[in-house]
PDB file of N, CA and C in Angstrom:
ATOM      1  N   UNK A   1      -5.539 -15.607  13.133  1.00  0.00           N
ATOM      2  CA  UNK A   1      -5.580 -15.748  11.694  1.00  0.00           C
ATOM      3  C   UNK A   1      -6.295 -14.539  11.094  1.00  0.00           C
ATOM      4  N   UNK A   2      -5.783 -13.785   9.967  1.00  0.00           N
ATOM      5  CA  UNK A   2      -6.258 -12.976   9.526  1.00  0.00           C
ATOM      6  C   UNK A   2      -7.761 -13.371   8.543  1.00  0.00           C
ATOM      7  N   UNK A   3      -8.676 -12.341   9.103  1.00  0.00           N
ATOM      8  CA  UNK A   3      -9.912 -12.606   7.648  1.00  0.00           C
ATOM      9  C   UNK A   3      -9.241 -12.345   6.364  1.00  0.00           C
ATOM     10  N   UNK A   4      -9.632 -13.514   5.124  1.00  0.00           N
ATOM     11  CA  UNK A   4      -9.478 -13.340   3.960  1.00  0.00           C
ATOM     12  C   UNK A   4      -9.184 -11.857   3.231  1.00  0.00           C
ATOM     13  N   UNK A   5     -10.219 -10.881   3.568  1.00  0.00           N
ATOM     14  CA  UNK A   5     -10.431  -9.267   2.952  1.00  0.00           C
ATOM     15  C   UNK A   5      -9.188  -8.534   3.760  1.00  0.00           C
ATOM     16  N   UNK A   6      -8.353  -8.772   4.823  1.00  0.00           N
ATOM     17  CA  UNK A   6      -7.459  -8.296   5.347  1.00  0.00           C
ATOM     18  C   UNK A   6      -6.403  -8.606   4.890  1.00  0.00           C
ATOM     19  N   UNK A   7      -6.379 -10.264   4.523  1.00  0.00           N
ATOM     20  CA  UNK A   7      -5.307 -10.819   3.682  1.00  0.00           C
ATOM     21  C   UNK A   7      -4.634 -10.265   2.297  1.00  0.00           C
ATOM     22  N   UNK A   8      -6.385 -10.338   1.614  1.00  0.00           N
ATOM     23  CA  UNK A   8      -5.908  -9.962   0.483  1.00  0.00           C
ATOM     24  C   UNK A   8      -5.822  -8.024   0.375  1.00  0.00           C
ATOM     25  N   UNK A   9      -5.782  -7.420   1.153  1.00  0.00           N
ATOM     26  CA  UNK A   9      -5.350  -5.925   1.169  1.00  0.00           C
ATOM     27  C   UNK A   9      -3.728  -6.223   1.452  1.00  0.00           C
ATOM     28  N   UNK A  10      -3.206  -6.834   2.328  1.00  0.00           N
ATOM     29  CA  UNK A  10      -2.048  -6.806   2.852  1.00  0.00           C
ATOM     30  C   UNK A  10      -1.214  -7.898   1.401  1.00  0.00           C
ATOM     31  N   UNK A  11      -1.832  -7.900   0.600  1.00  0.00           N
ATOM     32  CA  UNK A  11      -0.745  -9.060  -0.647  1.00  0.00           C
ATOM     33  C   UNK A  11      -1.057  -8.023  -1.099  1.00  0.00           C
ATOM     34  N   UNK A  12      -1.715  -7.526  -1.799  1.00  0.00           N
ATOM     35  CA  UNK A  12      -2.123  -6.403  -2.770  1.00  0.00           C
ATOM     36  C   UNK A  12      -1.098  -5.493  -2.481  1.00  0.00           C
ATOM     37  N   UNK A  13      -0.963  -4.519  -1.331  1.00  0.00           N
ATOM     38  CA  UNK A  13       0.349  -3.799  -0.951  1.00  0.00           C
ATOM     39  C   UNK A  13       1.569  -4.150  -1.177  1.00  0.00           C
ATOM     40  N   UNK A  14       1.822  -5.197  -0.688  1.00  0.00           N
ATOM     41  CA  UNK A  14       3.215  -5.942  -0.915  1.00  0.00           C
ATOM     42  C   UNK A  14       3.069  -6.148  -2.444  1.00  0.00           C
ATOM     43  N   UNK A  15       2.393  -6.555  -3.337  1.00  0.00           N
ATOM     44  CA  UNK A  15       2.348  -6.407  -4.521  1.00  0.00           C
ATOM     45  C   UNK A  15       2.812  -5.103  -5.122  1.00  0.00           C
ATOM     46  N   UNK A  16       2.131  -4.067  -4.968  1.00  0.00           N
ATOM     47  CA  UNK A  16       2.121  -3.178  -5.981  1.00  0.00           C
ATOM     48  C   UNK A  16       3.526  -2.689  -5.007  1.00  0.00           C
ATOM     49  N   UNK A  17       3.632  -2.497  -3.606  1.00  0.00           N
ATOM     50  CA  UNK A  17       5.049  -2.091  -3.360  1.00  0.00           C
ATOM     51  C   UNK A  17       6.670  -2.766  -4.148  1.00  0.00           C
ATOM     52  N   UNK A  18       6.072  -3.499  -4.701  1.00  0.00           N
ATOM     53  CA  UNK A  18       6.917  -4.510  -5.128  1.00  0.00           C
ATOM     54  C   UNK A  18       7.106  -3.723  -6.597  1.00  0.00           C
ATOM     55  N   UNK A  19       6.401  -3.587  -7.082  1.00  0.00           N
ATOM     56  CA  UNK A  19       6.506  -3.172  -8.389  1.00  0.00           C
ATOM     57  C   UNK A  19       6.714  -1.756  -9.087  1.00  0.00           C
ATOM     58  N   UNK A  20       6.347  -0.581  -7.656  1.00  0.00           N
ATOM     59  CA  UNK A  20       6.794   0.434  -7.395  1.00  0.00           C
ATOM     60  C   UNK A  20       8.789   0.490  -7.088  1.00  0.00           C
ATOM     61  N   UNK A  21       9.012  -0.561  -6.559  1.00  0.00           N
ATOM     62  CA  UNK A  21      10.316  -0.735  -6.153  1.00  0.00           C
ATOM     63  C   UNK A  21      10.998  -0.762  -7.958  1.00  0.00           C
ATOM     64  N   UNK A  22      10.701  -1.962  -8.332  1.00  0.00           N
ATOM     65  CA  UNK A  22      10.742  -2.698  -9.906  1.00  0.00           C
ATOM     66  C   UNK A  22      11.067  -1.275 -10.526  1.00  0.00           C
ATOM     67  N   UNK A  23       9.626  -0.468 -11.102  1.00  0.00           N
ATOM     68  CA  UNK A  23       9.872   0.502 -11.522  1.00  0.00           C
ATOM     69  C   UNK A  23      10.799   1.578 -11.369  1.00  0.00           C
ATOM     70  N   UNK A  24      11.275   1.804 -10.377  1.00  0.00           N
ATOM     71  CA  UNK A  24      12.409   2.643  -9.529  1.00  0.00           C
ATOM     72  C   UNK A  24      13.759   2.296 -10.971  1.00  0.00           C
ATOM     73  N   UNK A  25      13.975   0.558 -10.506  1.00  0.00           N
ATOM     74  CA  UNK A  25      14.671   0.596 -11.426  1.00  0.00           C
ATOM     75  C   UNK A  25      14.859   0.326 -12.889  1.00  0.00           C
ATOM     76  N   UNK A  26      13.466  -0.009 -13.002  1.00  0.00           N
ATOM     77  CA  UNK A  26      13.580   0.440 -14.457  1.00  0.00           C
ATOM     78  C   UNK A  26      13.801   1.545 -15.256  1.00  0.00           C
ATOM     79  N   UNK A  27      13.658   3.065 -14.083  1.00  0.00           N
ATOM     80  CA  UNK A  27      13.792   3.992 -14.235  1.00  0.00           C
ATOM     81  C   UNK A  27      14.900   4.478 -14.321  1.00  0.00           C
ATOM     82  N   UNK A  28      16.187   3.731 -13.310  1.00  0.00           N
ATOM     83  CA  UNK A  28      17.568   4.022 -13.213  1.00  0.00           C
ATOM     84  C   UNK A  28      18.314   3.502 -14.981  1.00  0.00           C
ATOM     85  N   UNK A  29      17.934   2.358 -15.374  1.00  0.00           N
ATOM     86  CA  UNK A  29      18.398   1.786 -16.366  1.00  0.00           C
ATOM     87  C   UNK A  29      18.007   2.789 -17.708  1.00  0.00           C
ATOM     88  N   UNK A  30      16.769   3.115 -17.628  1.00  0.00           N
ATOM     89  CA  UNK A  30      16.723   4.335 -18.651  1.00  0.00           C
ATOM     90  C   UNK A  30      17.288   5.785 -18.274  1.00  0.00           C
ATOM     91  N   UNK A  31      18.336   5.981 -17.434  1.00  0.00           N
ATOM     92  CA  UNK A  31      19.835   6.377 -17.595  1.00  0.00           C
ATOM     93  C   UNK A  31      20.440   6.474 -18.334  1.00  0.00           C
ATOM     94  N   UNK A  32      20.921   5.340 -18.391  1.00  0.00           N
ATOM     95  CA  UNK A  32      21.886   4.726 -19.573  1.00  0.00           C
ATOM     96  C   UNK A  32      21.309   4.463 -21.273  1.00  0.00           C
ATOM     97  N   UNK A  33      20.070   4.465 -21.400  1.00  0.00           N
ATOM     98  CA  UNK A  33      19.380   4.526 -22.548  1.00  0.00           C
ATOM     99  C   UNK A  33      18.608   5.506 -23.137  1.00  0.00           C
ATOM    100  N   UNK A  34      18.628   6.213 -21.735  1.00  0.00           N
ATOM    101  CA  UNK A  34      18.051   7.721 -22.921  1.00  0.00           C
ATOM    102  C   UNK A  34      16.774   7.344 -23.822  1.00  0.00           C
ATOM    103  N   UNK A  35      15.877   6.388 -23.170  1.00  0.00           N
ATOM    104  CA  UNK A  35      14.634   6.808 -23.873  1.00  0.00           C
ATOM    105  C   UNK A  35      13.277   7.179 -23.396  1.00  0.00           C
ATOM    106  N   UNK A  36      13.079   8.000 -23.714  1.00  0.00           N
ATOM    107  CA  UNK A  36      12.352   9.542 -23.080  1.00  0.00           C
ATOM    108  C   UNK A  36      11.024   8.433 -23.076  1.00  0.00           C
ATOM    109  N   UNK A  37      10.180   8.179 -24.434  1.00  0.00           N
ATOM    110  CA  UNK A  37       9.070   7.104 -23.992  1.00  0.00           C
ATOM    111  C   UNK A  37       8.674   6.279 -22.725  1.00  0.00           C
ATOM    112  N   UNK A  38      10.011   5.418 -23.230  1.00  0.00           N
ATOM    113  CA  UNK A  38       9.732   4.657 -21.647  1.00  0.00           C
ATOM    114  C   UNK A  38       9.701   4.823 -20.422  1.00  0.00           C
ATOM    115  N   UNK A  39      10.722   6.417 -20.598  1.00  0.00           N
ATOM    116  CA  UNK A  39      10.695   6.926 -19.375  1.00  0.00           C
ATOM    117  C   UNK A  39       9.012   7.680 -19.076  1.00  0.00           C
ATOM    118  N   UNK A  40       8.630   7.780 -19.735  1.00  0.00           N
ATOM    119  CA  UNK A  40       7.031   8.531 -19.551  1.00  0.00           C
ATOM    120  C   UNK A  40       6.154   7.601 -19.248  1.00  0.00           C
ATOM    121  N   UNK A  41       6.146   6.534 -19.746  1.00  0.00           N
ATOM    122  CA  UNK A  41       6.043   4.935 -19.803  1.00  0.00           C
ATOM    123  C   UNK A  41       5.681   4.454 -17.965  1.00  0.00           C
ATOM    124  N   UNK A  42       6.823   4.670 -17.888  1.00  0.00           N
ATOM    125  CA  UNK A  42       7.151   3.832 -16.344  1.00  0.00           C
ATOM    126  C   UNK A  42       6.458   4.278 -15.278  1.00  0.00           C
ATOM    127  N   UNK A  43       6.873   6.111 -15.708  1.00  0.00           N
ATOM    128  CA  UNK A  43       6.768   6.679 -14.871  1.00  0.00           C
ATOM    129  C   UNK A  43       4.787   7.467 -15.022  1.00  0.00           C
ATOM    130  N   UNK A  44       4.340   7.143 -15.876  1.00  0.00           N
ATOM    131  CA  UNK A  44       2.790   6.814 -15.589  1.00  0.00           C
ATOM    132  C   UNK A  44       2.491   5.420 -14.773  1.00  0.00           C
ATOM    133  N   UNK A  45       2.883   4.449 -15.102  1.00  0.00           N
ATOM    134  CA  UNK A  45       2.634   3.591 -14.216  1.00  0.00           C
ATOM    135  C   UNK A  45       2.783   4.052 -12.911  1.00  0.00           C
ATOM    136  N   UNK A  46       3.696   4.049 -12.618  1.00  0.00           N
ATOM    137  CA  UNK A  46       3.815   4.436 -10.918  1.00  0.00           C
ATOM    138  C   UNK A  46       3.522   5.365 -10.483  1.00  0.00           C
ATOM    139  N   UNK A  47       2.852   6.385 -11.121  1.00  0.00           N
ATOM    140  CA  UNK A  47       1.709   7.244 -10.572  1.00  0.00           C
ATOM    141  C   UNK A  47       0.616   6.199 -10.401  1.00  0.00           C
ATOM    142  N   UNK A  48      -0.036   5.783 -11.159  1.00  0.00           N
ATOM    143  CA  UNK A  48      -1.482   4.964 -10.810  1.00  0.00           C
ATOM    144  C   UNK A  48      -1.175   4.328  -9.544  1.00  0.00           C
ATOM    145  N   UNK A  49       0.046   3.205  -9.674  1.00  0.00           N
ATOM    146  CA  UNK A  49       0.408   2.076  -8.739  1.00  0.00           C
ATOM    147  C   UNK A  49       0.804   2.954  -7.201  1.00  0.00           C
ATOM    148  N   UNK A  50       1.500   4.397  -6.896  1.00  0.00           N
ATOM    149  CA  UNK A  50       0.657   5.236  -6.026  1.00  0.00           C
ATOM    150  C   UNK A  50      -0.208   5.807  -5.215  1.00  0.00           C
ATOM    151  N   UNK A  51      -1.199   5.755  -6.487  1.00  0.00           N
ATOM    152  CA  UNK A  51      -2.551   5.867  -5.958  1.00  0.00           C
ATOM    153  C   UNK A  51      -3.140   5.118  -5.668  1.00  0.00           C
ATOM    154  N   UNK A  52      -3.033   3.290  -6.106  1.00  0.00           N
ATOM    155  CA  UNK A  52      -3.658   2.470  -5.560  1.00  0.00           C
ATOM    156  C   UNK A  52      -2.591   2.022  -4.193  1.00  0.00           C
ATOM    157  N   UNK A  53      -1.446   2.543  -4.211  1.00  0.00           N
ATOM    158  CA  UNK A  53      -0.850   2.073  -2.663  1.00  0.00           C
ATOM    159  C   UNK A  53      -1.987   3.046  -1.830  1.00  0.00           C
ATOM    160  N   UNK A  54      -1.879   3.883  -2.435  1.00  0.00           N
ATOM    161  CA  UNK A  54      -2.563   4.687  -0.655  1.00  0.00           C
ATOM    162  C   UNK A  54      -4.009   4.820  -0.760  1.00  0.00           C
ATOM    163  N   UNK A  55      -4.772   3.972  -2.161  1.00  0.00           N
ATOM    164  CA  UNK A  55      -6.334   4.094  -1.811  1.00  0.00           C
ATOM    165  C   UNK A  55      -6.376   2.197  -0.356  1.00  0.00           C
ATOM    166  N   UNK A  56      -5.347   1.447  -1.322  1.00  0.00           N
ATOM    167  CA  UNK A  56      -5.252   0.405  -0.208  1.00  0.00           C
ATOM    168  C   UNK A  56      -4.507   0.503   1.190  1.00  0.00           C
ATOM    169  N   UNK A  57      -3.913   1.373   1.511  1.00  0.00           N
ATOM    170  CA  UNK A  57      -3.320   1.566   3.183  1.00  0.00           C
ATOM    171  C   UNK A  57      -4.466   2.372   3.734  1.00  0.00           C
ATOM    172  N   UNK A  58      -5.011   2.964   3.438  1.00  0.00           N
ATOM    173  CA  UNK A  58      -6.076   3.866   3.884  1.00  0.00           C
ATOM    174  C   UNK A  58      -7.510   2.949   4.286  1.00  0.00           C
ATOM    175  N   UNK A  59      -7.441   1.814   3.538  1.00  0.00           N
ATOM    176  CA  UNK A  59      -8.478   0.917   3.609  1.00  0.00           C
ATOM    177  C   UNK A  59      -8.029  -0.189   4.982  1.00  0.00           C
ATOM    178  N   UNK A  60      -6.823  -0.111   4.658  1.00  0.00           N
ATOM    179  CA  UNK A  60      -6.474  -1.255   5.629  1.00  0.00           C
ATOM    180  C   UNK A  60      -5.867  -0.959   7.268  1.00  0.00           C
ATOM    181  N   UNK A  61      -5.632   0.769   7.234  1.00  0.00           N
ATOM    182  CA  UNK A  61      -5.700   1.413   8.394  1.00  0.00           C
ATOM    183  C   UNK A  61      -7.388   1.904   8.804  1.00  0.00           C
ATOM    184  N   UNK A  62      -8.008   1.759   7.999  1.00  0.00           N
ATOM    185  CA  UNK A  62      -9.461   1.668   8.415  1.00  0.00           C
ATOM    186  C   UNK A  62      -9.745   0.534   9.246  1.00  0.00           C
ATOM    187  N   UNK A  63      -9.377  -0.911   8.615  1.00  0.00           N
ATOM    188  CA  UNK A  63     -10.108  -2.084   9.735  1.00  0.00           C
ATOM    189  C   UNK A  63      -9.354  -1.877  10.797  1.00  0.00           C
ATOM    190  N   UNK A  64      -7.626  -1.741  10.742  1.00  0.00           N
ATOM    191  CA  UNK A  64      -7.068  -0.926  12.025  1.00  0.00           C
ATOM    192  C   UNK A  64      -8.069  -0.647  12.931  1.00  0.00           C
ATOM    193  N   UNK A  65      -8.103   0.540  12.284  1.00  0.00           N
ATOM    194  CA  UNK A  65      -9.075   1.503  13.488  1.00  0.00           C
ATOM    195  C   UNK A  65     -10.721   0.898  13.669  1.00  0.00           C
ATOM    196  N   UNK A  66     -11.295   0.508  13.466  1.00  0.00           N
ATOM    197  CA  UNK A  66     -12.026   0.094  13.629  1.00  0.00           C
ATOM    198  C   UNK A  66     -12.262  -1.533  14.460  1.00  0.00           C
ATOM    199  N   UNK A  67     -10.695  -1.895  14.083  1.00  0.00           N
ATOM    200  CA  UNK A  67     -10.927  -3.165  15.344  1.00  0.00           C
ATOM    201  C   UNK A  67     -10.816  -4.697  14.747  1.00  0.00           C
ATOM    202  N   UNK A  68     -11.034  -4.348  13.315  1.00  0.00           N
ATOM    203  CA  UNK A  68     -11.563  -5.599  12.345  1.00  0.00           C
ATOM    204  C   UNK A  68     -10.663  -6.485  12.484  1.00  0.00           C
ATOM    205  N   UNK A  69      -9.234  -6.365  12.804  1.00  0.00           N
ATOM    206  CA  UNK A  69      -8.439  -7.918  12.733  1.00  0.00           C
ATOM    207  C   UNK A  69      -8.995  -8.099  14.098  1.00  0.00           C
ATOM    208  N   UNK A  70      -9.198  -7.929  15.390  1.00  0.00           N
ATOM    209  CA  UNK A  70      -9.385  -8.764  16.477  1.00  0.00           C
ATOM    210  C   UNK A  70     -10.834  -9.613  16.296  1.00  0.00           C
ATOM    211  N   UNK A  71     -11.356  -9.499  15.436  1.00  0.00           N
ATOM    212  CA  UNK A  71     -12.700 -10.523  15.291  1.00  0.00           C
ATOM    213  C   UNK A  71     -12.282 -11.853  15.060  1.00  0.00           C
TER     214      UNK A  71
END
C-alpha cells in the first residue's frame, strides 16, 4: 500500500497530466476560431501546469530513489 504523500503526488500528476492533455485540445479548437486571447490564455496555463508536472515527478522520483515506497 502506498503512503498517503506518495499517493497524493501520483493523483496530482495524473491530474495536471490530464489537463495538460485537455489543454492540447483546447488549443486545436482555437484553430478553427482564431482567437489569439485564448490562445495566450491556454497556453499560459500550460506553461505553469509544466512546471508543476516536473516540480512533482522530480519529487516523486526522489522517494524512488531514496527507497520511500518500500517502507
Amino acid at each position: 500500500m502506498l503512503k498517503n504523500q506518495d499517493y497524493n503526488l501520483m493523483e496530482t500528476i495524473t491530474i495536471i497530466s490530464k489537463s495538460l492533455y485537455r489543454y492540447d485540445r483546447y488549443m486545436e479548437d482555437l484553430d478553427k476560431d482564431k482567437c489569439e486571447s485564448c490562445r495566450k490564455l491556454w497556453a499560459q496555463f500550460r506553461e505553469h501546469r509544466e512546471k508543476e508536472l516536473k516540480l512533482l515527478l522530480a519529487e516523486l522520483k526522489n522517494h524512488a530513489d531514496m527507497g520511500m515506497f518500500n517502507e
